[in-house]
PDB file of N, CA and C in Angstrom:
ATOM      1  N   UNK A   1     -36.842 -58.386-153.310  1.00  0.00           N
ATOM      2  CA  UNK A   1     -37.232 -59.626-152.629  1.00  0.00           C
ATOM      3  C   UNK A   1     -38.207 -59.276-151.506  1.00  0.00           C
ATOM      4  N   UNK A   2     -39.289 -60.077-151.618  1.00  0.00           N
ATOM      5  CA  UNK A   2     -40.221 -59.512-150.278  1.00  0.00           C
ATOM      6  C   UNK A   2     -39.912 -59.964-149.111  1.00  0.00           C
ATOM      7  N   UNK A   3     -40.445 -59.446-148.242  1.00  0.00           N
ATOM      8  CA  UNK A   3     -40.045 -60.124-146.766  1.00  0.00           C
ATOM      9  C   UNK A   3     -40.562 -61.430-146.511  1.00  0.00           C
ATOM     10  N   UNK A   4     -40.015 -62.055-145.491  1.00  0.00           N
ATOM     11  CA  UNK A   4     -40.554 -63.692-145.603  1.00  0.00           C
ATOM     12  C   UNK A   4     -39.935 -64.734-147.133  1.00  0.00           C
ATOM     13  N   UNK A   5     -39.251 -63.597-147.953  1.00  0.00           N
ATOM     14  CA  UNK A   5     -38.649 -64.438-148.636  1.00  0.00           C
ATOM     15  C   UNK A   5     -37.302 -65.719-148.416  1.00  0.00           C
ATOM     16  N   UNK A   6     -37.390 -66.619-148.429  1.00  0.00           N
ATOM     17  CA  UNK A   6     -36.293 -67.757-148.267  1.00  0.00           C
ATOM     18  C   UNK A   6     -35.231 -68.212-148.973  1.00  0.00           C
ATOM     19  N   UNK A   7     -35.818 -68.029-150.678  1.00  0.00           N
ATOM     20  CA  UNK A   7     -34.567 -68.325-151.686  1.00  0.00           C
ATOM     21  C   UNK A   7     -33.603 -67.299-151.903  1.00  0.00           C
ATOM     22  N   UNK A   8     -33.412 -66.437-150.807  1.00  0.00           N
ATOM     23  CA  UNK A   8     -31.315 -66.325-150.704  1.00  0.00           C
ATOM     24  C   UNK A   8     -30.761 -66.780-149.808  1.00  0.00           C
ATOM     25  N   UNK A   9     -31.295 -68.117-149.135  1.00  0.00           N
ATOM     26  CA  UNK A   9     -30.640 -68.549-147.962  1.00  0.00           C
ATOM     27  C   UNK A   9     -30.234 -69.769-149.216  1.00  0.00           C
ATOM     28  N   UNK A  10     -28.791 -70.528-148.398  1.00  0.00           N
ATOM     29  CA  UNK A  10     -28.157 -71.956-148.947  1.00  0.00           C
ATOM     30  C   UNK A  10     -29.247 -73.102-148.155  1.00  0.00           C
ATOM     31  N   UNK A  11     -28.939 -74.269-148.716  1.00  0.00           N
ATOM     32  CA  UNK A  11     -29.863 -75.712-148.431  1.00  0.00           C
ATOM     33  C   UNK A  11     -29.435 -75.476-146.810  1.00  0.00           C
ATOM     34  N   UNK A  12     -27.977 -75.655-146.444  1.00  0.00           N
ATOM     35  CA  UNK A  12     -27.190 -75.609-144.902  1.00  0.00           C
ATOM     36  C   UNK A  12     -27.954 -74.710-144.288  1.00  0.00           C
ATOM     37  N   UNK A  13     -28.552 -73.411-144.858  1.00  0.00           N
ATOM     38  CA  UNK A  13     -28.865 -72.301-143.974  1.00  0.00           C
ATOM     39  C   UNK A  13     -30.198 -72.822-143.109  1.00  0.00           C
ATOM     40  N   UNK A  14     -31.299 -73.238-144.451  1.00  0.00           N
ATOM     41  CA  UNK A  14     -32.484 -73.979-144.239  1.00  0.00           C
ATOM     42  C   UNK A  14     -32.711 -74.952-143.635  1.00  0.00           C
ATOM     43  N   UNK A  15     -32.055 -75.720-143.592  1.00  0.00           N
ATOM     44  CA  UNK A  15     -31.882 -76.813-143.152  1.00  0.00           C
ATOM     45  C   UNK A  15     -31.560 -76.871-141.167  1.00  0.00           C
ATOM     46  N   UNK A  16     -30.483 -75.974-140.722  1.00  0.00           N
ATOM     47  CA  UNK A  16     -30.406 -75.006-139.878  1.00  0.00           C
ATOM     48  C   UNK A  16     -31.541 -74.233-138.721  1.00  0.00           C
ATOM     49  N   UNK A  17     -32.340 -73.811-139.670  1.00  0.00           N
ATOM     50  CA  UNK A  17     -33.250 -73.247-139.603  1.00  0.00           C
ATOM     51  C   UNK A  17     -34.343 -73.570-139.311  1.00  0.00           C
ATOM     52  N   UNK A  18     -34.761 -75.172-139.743  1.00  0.00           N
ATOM     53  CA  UNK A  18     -35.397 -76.057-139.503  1.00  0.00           C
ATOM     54  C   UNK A  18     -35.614 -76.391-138.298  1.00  0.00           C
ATOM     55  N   UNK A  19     -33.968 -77.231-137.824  1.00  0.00           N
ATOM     56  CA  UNK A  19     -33.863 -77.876-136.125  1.00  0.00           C
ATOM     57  C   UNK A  19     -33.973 -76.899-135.682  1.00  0.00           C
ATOM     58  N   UNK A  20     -33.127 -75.734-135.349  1.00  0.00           N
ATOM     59  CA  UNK A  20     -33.654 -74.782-134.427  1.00  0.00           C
ATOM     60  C   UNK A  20     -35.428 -74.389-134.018  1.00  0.00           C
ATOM     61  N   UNK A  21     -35.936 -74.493-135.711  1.00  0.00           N
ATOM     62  CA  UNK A  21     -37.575 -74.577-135.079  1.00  0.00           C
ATOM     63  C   UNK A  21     -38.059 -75.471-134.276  1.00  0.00           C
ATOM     64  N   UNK A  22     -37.670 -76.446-134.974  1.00  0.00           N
ATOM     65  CA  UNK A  22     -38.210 -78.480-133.995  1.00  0.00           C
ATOM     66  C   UNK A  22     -37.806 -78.216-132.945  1.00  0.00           C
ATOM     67  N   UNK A  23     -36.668 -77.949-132.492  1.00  0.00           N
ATOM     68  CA  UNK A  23     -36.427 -77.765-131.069  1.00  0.00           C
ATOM     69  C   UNK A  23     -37.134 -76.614-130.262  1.00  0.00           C
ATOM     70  N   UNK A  24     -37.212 -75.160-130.704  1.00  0.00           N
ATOM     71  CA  UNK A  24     -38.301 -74.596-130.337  1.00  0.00           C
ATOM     72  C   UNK A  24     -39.829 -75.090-129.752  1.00  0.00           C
ATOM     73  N   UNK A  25     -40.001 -75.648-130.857  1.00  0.00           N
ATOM     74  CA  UNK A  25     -41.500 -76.138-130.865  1.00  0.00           C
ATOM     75  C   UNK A  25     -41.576 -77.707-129.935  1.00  0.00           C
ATOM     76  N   UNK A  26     -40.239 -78.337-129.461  1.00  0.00           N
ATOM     77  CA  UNK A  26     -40.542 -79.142-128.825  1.00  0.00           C
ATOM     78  C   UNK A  26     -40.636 -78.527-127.005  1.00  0.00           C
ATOM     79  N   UNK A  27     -40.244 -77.343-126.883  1.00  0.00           N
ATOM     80  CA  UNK A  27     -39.742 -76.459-125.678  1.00  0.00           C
ATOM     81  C   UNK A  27     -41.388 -76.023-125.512  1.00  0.00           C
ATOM     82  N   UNK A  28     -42.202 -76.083-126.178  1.00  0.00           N
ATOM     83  CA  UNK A  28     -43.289 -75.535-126.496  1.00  0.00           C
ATOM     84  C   UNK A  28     -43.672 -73.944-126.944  1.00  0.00           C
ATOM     85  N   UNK A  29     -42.460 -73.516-127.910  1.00  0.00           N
ATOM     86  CA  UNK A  29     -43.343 -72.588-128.317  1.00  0.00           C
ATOM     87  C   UNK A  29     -43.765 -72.659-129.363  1.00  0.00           C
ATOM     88  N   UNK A  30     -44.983 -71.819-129.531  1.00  0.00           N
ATOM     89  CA  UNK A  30     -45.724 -71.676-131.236  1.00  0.00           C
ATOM     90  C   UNK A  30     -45.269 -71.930-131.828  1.00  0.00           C
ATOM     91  N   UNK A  31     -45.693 -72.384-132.792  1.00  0.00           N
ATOM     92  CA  UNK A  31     -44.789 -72.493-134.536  1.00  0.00           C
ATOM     93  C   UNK A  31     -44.264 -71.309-135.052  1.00  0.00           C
ATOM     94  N   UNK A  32     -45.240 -70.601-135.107  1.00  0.00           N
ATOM     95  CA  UNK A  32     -45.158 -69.105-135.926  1.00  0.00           C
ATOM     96  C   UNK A  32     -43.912 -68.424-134.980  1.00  0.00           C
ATOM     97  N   UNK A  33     -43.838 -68.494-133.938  1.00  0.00           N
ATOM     98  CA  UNK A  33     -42.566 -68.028-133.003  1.00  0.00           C
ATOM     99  C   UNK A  33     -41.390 -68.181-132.951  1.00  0.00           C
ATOM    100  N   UNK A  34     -41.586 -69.990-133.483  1.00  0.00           N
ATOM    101  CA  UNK A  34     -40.475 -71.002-133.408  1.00  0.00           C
ATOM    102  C   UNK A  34     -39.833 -70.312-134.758  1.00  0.00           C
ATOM    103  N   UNK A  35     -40.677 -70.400-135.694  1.00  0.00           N
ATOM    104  CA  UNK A  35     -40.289 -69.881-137.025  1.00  0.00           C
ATOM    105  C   UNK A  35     -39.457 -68.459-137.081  1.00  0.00           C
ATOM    106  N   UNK A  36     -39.785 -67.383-136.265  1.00  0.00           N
ATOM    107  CA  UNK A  36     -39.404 -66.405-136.210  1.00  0.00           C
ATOM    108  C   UNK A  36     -38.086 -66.727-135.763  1.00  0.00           C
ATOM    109  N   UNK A  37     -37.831 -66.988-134.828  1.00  0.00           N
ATOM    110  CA  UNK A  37     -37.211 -67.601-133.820  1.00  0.00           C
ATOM    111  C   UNK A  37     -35.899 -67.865-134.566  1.00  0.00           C
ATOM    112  N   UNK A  38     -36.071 -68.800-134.999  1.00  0.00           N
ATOM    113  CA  UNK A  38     -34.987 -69.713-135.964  1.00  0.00           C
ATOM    114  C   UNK A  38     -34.597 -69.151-136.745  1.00  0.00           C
ATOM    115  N   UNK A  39     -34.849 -68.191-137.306  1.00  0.00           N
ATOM    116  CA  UNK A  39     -34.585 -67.747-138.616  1.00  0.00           C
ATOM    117  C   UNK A  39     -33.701 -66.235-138.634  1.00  0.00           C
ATOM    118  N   UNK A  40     -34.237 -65.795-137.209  1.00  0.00           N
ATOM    119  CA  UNK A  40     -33.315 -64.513-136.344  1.00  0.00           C
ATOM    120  C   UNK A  40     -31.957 -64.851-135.683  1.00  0.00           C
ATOM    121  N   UNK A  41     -32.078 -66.595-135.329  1.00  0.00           N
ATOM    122  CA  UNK A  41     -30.595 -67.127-134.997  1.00  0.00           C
ATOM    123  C   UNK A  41     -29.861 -67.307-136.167  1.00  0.00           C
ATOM    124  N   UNK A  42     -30.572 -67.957-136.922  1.00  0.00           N
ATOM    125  CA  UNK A  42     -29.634 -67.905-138.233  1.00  0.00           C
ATOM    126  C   UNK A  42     -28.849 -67.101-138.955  1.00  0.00           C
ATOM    127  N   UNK A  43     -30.148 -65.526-139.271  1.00  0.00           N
ATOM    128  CA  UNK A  43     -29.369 -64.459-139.543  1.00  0.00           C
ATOM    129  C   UNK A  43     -28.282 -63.754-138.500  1.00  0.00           C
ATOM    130  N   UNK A  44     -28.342 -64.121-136.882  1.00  0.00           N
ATOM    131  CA  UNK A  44     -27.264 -63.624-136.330  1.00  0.00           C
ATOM    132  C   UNK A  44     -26.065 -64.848-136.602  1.00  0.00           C
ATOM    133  N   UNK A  45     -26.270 -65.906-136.683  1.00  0.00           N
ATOM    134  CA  UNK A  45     -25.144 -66.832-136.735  1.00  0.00           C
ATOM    135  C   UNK A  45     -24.171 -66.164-138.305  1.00  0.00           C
ATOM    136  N   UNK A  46     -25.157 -65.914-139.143  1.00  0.00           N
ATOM    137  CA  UNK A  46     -24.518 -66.310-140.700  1.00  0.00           C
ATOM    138  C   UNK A  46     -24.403 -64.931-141.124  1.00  0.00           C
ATOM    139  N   UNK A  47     -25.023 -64.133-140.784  1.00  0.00           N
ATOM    140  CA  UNK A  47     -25.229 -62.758-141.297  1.00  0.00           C
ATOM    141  C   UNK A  47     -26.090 -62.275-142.674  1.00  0.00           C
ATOM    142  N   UNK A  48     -27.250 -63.592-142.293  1.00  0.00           N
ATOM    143  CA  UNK A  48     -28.224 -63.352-143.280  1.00  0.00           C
ATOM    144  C   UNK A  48     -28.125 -64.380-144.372  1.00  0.00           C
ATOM    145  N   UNK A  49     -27.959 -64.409-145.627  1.00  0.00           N
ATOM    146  CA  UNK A  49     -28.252 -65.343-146.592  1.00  0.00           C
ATOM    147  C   UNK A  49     -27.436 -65.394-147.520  1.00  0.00           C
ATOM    148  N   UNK A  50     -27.153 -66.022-148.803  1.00  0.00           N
ATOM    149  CA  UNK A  50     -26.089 -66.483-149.521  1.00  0.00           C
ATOM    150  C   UNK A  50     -25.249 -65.263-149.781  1.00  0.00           C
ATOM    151  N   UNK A  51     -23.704 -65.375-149.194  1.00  0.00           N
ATOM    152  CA  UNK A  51     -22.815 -64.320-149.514  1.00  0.00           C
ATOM    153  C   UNK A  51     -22.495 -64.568-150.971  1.00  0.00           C
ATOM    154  N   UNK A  52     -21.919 -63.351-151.274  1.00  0.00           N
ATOM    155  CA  UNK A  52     -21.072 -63.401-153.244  1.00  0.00           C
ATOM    156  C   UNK A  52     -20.330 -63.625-152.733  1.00  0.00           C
ATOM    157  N   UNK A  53     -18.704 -63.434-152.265  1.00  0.00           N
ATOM    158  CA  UNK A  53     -17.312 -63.999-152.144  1.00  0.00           C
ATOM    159  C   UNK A  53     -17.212 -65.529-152.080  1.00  0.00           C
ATOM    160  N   UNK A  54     -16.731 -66.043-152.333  1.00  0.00           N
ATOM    161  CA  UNK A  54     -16.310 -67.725-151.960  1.00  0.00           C
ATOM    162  C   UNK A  54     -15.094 -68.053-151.776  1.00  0.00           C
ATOM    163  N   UNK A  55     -14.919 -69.184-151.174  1.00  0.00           N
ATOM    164  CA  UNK A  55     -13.447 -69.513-150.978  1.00  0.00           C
ATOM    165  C   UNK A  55     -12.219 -68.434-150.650  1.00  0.00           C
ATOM    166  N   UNK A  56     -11.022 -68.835-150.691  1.00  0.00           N
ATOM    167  CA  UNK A  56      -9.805 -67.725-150.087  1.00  0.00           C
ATOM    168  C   UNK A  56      -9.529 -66.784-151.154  1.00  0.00           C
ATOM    169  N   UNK A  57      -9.355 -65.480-150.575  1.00  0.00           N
ATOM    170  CA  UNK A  57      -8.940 -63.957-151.415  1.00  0.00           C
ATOM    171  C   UNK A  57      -7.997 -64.133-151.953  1.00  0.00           C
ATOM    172  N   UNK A  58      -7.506 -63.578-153.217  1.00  0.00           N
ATOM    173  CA  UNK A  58      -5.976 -63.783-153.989  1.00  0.00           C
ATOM    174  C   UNK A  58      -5.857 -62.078-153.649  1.00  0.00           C
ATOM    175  N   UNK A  59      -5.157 -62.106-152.668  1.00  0.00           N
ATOM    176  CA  UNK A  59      -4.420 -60.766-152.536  1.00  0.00           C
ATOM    177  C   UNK A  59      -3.240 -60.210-153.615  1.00  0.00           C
ATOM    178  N   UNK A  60      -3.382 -59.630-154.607  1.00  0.00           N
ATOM    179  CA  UNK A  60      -1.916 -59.275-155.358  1.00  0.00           C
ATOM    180  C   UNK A  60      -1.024 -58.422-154.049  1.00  0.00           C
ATOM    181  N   UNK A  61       0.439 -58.930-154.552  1.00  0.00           N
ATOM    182  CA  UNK A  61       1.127 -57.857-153.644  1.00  0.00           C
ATOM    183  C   UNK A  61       1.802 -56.978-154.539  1.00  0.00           C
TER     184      UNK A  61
END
């Protein structure tokens, strides 16, 4: 996947990712910043882009 790639993030992630820019960019910074910006909170919020596990673990005992 190249860098700047987007399709392993979820719609929620993007979406996310979005307001954090608008709000950036209403604070006045750059776009290109805002963009950076947003997308570095995201990966610290989420830990990057669509996990494999889902839902609760079936632990055998």
């Amino acid at each position: 996947m190249p860098r700047g790639d987007k399709s392993a993030y979820t719609d929620k992630q993007k979406r996310k990712a979005e307001h954090i820019e608008e709000s950036y960019e209403k604070r006045g910074i750059s776009e290109k910043e805002a963009e950076r910006r947003a997308w570095a909170t995201v990966n610290k919020d989420d830990g990057g882009g669509k996990k494999s596990s889902s839902g609760r673990k079936n632990h055998p005992k």
